[in-house]
N, C-alpha and C. Protein backbone atom coordinates (compact mmCIF):
# COMPACT_ATOMS: atom_id res chain seq x y z
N UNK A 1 17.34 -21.85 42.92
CA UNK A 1 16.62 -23.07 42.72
C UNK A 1 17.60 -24.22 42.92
N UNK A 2 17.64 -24.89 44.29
CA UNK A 2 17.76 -26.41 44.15
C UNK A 2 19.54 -25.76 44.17
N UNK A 3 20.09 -24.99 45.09
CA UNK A 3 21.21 -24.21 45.40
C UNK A 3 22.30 -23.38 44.09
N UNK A 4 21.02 -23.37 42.97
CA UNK A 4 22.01 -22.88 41.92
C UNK A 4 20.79 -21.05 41.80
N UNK A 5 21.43 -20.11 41.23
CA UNK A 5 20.90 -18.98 40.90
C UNK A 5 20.00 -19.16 39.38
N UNK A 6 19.39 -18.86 40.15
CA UNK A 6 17.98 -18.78 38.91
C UNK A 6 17.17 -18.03 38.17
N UNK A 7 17.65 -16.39 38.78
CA UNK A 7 17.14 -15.17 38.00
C UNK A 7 16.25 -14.40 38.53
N UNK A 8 16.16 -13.39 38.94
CA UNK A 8 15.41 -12.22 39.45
C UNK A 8 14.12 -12.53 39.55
N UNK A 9 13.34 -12.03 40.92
CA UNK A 9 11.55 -11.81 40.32
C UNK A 9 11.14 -11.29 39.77
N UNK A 10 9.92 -10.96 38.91
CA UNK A 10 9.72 -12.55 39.45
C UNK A 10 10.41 -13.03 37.91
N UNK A 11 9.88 -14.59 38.18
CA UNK A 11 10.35 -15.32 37.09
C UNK A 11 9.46 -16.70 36.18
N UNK A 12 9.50 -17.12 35.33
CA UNK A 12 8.62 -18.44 34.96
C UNK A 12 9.92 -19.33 34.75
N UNK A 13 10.10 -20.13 35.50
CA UNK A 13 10.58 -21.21 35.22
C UNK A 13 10.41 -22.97 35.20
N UNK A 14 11.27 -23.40 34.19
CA UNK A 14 10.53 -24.59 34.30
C UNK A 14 10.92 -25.98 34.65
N UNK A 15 10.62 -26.62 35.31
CA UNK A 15 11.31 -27.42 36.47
C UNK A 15 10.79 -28.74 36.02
N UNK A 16 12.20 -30.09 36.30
CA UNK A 16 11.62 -31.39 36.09
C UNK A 16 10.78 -31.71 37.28
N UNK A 17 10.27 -33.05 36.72
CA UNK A 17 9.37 -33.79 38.10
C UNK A 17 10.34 -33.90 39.00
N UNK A 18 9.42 -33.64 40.24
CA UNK A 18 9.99 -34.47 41.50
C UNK A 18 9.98 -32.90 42.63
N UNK A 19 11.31 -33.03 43.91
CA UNK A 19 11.34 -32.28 44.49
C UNK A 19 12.04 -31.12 44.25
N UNK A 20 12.17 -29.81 44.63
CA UNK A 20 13.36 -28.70 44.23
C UNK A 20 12.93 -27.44 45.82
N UNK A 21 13.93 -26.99 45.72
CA UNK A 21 14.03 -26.23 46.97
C UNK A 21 14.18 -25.38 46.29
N UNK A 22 13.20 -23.91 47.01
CA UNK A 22 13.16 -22.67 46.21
C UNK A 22 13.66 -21.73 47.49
N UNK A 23 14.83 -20.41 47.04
CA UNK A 23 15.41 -19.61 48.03
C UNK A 23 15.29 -18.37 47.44
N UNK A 24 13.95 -17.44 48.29
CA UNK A 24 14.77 -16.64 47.68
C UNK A 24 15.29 -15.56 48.66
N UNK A 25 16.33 -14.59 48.81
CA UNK A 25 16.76 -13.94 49.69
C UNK A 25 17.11 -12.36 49.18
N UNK A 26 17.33 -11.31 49.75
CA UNK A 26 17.02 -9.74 49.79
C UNK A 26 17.81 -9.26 50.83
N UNK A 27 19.16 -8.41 50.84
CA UNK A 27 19.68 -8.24 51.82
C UNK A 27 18.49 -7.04 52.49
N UNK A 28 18.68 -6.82 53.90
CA UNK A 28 17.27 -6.35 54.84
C UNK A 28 16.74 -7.37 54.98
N UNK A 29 16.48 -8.83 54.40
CA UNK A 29 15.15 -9.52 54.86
C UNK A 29 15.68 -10.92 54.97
N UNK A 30 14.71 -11.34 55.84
CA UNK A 30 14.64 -12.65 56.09
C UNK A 30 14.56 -13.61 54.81
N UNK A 31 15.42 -14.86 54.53
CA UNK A 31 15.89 -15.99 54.04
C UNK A 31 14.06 -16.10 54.06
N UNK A 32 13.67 -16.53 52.44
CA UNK A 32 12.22 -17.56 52.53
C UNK A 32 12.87 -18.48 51.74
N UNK A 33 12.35 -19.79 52.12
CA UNK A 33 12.84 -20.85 51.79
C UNK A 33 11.67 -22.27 51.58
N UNK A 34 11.44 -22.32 50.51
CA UNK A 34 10.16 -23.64 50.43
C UNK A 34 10.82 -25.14 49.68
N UNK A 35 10.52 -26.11 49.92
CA UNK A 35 10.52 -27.36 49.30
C UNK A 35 9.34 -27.64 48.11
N UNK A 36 9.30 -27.92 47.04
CA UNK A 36 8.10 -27.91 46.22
C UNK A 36 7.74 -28.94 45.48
N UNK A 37 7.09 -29.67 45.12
CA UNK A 37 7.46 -31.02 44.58
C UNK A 37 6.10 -31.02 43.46
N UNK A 38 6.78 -31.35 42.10
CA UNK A 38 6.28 -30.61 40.70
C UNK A 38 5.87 -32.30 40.49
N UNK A 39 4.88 -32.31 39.89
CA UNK A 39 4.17 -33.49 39.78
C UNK A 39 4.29 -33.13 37.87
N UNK A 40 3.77 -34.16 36.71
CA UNK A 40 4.12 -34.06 35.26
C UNK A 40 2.65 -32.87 35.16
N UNK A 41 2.88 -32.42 34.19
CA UNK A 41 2.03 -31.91 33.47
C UNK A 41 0.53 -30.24 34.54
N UNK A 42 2.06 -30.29 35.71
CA UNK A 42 1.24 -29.09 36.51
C UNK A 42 1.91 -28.21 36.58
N UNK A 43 1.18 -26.66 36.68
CA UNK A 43 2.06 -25.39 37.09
C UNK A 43 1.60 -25.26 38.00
N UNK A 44 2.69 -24.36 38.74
CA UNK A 44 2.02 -24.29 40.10
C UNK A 44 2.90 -22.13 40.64
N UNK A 45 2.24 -21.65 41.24
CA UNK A 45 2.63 -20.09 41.44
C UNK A 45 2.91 -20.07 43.22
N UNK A 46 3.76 -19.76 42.88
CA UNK A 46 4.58 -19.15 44.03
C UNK A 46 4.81 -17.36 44.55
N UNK A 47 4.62 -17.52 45.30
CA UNK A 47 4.34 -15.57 45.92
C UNK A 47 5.28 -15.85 47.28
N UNK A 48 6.37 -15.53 47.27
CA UNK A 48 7.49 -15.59 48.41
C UNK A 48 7.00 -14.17 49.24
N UNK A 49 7.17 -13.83 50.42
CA UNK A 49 6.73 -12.65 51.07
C UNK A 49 7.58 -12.69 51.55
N UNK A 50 8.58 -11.60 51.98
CA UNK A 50 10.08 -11.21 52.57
C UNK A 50 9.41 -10.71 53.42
N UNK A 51 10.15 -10.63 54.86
CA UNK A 51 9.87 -10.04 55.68
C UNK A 51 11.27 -9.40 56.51
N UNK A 52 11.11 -8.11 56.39
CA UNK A 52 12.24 -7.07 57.25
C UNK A 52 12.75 -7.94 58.23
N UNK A 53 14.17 -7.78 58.08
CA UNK A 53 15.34 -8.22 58.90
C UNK A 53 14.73 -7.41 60.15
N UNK A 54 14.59 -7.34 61.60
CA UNK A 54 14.44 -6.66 62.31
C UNK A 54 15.81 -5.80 62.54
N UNK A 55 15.89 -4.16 62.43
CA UNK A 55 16.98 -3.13 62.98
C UNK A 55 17.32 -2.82 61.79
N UNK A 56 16.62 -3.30 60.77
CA UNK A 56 17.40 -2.85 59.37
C UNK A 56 16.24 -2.03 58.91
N UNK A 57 16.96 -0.90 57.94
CA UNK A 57 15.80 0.01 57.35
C UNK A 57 15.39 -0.39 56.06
């Protein structure tokens, strides 16, 4: 979260207003990477989908 480690999936965490960049990464898989921008008094759910590095098992 926002280039610091933030804890395994899944997770509930809780974030100030404004913007934060969410990473999450899996060696085999492709980097997912979103921008999210938390408005006061909303939750909001996130479902990251990894997708296989191609050549990797």
């Amino acid at each position: 979260m926002d280039g610091k480690f933030s804890g395994s999936t899944p997770s509930k965490l809780q974030l100030t207003e404004g913007a934060h960049v969410i990473l999450v990464e899996q060696t085999g898989y492709a980097v997912w990477q979103r921008t999210v921008t938390i408005s006061p008094g909303n939750d909001i759910n996130i479902n990251a989908v990894l997708t296989k590095t191609p050549g990797t098992q």
